[in-house]
Structure formats: structure tokens, C-alpha cells
Protein backbone atom coordinates (compact mmCIF):
# COMPACT_ATOMS: atom_id res chain seq x y z
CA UNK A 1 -21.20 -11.93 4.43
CA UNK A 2 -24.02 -10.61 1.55
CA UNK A 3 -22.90 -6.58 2.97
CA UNK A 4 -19.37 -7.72 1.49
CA UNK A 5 -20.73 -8.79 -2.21
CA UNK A 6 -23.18 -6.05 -2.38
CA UNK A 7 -20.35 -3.68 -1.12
CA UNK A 8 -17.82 -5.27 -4.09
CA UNK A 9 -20.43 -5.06 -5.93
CA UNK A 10 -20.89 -1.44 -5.84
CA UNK A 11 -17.41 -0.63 -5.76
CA UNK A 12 -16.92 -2.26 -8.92
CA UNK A 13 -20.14 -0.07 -10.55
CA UNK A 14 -19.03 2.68 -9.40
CA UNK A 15 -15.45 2.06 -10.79
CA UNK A 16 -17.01 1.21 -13.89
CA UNK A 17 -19.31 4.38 -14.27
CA UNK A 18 -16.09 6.69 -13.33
CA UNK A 19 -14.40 5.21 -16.01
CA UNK A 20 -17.45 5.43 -18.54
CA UNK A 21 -18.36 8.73 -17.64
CA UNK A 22 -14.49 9.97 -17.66
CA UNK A 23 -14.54 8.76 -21.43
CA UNK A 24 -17.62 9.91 -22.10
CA UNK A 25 -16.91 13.56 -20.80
CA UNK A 26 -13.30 13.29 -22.99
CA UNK A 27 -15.24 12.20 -26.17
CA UNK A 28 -17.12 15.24 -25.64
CA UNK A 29 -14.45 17.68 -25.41
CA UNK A 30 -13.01 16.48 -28.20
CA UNK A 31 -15.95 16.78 -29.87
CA UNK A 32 -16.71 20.36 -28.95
CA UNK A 33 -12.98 21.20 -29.76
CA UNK A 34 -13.65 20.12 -32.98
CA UNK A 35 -16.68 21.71 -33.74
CA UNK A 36 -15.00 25.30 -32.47
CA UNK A 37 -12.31 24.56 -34.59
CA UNK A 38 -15.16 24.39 -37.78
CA UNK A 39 -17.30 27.00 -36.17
CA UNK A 40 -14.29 29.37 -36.20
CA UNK A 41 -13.12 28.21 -39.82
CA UNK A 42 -16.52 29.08 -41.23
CA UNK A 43 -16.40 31.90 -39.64
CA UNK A 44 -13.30 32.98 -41.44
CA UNK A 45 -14.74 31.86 -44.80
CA UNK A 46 -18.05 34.14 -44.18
CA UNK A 47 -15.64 37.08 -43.66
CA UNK A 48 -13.86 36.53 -46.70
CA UNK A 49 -16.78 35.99 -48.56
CA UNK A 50 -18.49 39.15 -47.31
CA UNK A 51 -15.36 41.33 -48.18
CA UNK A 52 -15.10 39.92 -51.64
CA UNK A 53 -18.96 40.85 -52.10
CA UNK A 54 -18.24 44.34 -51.01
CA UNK A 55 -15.85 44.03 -53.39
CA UNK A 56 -17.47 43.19 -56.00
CA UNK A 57 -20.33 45.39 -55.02
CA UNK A 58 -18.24 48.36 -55.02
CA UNK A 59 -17.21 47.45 -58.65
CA UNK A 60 -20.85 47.33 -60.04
CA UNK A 61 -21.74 50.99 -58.28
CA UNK A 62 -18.41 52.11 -59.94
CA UNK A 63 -19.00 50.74 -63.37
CA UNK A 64 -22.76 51.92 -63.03
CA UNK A 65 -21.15 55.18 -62.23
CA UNK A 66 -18.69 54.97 -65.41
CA UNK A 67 -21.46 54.07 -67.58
CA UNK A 68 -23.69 56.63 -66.71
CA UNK A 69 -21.04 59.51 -67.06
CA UNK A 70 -19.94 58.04 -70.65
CA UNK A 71 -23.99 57.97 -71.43
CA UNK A 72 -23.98 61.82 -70.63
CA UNK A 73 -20.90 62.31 -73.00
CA UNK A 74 -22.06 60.38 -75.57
CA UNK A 75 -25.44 62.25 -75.85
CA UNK A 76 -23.46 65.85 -75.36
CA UNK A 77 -21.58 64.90 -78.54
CA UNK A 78 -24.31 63.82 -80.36
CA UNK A 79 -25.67 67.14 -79.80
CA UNK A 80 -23.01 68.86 -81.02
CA UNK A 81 -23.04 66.94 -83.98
CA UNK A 82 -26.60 67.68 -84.56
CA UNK A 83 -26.51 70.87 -84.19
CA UNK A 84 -25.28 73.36 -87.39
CA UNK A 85 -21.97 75.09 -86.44
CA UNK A 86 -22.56 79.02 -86.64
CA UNK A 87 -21.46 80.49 -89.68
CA UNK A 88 -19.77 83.39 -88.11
CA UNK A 89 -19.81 85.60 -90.98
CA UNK A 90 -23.26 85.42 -91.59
């Protein structure tokens, strides 16, 4: 008669830790869905930062570029301010 209890017994654990475990390994997908689901939106938001940083990075070189080239202007008319203009009839 004690083989039946310990054997209801153990059915019903083992019920039990199916059903906990089941749960358990749900919660967990869920879970991991989730996180994929954040992993991959992050992942998005890096890109777009990156390409807005090239962006912007690609602006600087191009004013740095601008500037310089206006610099070299700016000191070839100076020049040709400071210099005298040939009289040419002298």
C-alpha cells in the first residue's frame, strides 16, 4: 500500500515540475524575444547615429576645406593690394 502513495506522490511532483518548468522555459522565451527585439532596435539607432556622424563629419572636412581655400584668396588679394600697380608708361 506505501508503493501506491509514494508512486502518487511522484506522479504528482513530476506533474508539478512539468508544469513549472513549461512556464519557466515560456517566461524565458518571452524574455529573450524581448530582449532581440531591443538588441535589434539599438542596433538600428547605432546605425543611424553613425551615418549622421559621417555626416556631420563630412561637413567639418568640407567647411575646413572651404575655409582654407577662402584663407588662400583672401591673402592673394591682399597681395595685390599691397603691391604698387606698374605704371606702364614709366
Amino acid at each position: 500500500m506505501e508503493w501506491w502513495i509514494i508512486c502518487a506522490i511522484a506522479t504528482v511532483f513530476t506533474l508539478g515540475a512539468a508544469g513549472y518548468f513549461a512556464r519557466a522555459v515560456e517566461r524565458m522565451r518571452l524574455d529573450m524575444t524581448r530582449q532581440q527585439r531591443e538588441a535589434l532596435h539599438l542596433k538600428a539607432v547605432s546605425t543611424d547615429t553613425r551615418d549622421k556622424h559621417a555626416l556631420k563629419a563630412r561637413m567639418v572636412k568640407e567647411k575646413g576645406a572651404t575655409i582654407k581655400r577662402l584663407s588662400y584668396e583672401i591673402r592673394q588679394m591682399e597681395d595685390r593690394i599691397k603691391k604698387p600697380p606698374k605704371d606702364p608708361l614709366a
